[in-house]
N, C-alpha and C. Protein backbone atom coordinates (compact mmCIF):
# COMPACT_ATOMS: atom_id res chain seq x y z
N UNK A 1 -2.64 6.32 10.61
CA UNK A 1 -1.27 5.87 10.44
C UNK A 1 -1.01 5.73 8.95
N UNK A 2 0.21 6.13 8.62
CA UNK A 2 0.37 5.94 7.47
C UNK A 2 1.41 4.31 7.31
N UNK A 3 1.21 3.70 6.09
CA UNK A 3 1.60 2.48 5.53
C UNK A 3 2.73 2.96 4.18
N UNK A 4 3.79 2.44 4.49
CA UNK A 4 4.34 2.03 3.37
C UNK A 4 3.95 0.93 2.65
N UNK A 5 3.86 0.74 1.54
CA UNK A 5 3.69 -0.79 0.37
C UNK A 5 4.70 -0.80 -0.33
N UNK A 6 5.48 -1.54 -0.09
CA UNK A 6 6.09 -1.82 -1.75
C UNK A 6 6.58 -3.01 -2.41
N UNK A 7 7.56 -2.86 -3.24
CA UNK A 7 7.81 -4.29 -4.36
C UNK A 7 5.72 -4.62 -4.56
N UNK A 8 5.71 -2.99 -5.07
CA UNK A 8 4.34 -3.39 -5.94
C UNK A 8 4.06 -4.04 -7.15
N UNK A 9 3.57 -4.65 -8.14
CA UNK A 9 4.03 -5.22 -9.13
C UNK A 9 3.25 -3.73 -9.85
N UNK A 10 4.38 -3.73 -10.96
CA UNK A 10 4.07 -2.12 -11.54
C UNK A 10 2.71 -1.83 -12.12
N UNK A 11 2.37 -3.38 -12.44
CA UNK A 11 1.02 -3.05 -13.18
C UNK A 11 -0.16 -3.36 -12.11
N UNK A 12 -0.14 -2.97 -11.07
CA UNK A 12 -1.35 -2.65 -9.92
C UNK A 12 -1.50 -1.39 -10.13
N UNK A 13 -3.34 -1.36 -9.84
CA UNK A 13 -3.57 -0.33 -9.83
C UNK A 13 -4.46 0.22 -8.37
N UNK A 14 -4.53 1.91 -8.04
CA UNK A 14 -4.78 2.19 -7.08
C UNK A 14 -5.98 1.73 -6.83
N UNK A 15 -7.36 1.22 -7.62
CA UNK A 15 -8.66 0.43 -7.10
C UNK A 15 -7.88 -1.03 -6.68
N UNK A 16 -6.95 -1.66 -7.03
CA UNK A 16 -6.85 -2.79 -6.38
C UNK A 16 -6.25 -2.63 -5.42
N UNK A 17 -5.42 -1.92 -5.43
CA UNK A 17 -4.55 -1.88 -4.22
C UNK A 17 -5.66 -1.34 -2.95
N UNK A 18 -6.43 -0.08 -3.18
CA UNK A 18 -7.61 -0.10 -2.33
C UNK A 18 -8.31 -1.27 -1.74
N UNK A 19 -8.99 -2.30 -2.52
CA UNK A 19 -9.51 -3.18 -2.00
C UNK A 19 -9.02 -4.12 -1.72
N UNK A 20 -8.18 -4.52 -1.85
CA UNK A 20 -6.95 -5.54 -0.75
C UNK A 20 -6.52 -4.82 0.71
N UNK A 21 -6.81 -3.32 0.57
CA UNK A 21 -6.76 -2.66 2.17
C UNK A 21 -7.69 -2.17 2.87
N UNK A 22 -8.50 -2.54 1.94
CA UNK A 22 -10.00 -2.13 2.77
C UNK A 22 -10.56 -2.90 3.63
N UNK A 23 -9.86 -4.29 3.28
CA UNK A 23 -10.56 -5.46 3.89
C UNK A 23 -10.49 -5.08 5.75
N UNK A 24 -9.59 -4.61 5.65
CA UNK A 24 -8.66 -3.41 7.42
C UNK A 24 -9.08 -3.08 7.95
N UNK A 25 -10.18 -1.94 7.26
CA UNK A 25 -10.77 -0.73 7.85
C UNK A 25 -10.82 0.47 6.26
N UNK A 26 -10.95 1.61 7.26
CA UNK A 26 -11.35 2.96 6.31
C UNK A 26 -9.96 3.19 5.95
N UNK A 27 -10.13 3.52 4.59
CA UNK A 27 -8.58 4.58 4.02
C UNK A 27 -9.02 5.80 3.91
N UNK A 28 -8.16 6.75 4.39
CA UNK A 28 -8.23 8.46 4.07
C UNK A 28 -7.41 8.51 2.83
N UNK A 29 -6.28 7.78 2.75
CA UNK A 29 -5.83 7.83 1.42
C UNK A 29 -4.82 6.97 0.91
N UNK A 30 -4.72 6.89 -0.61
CA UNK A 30 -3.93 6.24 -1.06
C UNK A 30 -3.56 6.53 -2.45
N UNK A 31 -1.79 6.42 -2.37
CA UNK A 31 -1.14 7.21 -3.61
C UNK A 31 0.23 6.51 -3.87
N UNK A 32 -0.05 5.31 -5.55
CA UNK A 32 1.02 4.68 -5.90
C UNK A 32 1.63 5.76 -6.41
N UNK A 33 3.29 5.61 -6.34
CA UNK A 33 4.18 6.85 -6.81
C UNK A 33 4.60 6.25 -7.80
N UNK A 34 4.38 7.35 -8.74
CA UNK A 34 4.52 7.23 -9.99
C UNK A 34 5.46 7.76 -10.36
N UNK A 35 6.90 7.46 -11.32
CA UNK A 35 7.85 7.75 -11.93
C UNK A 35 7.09 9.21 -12.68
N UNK A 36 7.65 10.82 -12.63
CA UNK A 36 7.70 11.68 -13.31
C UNK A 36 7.97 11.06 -14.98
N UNK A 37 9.01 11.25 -15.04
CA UNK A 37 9.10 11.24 -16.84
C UNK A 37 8.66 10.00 -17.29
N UNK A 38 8.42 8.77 -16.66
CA UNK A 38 7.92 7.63 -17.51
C UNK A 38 6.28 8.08 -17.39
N UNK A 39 5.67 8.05 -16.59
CA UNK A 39 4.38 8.05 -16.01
C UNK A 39 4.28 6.25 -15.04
N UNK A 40 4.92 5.66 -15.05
CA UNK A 40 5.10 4.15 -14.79
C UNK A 40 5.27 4.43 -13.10
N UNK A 41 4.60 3.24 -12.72
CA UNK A 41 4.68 3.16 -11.83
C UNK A 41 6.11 3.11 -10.84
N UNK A 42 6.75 3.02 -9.63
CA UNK A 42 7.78 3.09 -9.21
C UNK A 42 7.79 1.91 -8.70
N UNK A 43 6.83 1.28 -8.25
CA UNK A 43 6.64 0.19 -7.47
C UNK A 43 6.40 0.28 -6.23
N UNK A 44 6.04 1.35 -5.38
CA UNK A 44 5.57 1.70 -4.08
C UNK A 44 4.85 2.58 -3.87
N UNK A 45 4.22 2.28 -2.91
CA UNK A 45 2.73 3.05 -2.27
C UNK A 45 2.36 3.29 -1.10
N UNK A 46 1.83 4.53 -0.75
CA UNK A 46 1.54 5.01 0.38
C UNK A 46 0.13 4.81 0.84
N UNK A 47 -0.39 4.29 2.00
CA UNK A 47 -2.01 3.67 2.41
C UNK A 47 -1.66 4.31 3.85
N UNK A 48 -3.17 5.57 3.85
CA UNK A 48 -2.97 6.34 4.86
C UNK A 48 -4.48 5.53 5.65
N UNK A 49 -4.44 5.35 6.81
CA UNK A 49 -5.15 4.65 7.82
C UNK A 49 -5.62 5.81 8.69
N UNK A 50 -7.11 6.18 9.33
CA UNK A 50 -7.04 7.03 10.18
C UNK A 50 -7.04 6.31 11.47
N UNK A 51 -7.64 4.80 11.46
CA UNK A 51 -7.43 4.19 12.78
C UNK A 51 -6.03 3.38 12.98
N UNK A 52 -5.49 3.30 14.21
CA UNK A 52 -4.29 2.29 14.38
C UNK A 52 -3.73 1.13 14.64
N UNK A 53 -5.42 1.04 14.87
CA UNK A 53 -5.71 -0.72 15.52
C UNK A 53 -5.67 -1.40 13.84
N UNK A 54 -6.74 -0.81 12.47
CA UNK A 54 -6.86 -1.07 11.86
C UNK A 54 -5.70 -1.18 10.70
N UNK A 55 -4.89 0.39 11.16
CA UNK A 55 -3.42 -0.08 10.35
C UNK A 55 -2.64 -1.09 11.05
N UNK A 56 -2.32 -1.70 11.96
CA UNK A 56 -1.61 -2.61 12.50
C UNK A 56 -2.13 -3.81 11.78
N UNK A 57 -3.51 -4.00 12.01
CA UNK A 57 -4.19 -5.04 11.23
C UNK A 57 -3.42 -5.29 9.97
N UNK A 58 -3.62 -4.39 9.14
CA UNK A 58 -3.34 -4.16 7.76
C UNK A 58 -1.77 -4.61 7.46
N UNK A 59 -1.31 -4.27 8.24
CA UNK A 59 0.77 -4.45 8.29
C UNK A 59 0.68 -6.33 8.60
N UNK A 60 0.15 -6.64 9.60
CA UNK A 60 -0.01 -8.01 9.70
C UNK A 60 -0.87 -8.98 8.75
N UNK A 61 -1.91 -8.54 8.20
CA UNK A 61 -2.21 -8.90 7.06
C UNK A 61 -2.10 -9.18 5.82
N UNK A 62 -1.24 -7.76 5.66
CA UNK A 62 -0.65 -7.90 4.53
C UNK A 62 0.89 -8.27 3.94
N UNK A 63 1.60 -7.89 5.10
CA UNK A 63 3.18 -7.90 4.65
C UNK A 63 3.72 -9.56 4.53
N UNK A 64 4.34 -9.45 3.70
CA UNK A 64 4.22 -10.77 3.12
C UNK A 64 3.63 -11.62 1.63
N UNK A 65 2.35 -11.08 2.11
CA UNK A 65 1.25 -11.56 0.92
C UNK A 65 1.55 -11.14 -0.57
N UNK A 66 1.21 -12.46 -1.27
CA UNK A 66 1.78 -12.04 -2.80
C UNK A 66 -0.04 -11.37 -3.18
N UNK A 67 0.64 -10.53 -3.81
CA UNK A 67 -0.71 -9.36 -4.64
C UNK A 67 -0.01 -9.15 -6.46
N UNK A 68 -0.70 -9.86 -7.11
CA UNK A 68 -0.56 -10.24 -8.42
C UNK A 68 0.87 -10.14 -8.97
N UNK A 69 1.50 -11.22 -8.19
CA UNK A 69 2.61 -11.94 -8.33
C UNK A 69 3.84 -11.26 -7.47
N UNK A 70 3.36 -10.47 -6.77
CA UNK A 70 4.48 -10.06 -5.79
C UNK A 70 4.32 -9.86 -4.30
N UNK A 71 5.29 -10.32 -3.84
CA UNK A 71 4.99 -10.74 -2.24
C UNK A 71 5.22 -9.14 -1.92
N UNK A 72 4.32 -8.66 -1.12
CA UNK A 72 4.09 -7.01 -0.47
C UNK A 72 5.20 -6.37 0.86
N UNK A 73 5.94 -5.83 0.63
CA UNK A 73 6.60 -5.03 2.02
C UNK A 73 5.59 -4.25 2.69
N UNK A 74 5.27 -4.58 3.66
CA UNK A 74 4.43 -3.82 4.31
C UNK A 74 5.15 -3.17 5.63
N UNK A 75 4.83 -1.69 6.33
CA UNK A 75 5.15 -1.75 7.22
C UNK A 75 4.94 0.15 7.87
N UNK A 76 5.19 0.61 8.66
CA UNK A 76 4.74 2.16 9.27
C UNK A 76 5.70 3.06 8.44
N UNK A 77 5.07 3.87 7.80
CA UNK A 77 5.72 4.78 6.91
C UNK A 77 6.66 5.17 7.93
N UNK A 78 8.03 5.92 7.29
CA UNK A 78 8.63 6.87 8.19
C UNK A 78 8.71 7.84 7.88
N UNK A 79 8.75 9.00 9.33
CA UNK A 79 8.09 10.43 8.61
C UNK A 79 9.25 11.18 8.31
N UNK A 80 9.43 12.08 7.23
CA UNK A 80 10.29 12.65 6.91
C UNK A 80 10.71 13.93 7.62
């Protein structure tokens, strides 16, 4: 399952953001989107889950929770 994150605080980085979702389960992947012409972060991130029990976990775990000073949107990506 894939995870949306966001209202990331810009200066997280993808090892932290990893291990605040690892606590879950396994990640197949994960990719803060980064502003093209700044290189700066956008403030949101994608956390791909291969199990669903473990992304559900993760959405309840996390959404809400402040992660270095910002409370996290968590919730099921939507697919484009």
């Amino acid at each position: 399952m894939k995870l949306y994150v966001g209202n990331l605080d810009k200066k997280t980085t993808e090892p932290q953001l990893r291990e605040s979702f690892e606590k879950y389960g396994e990640i197949s992947s994960l990719n803060i989107i980064m502003d093209k012409e700044s290189g700066k972060s956008k403030g949101f991130a994608f956390v791909e889950m291969p199990s669903d029990e473990n992304a559900q976990s993760a959405i309840t775990g996390m959404n809400g929770k402040e992660l270095y000073g910002s409370m996290l949107k968590v919730n099921e990506a939507n697919r484009r």
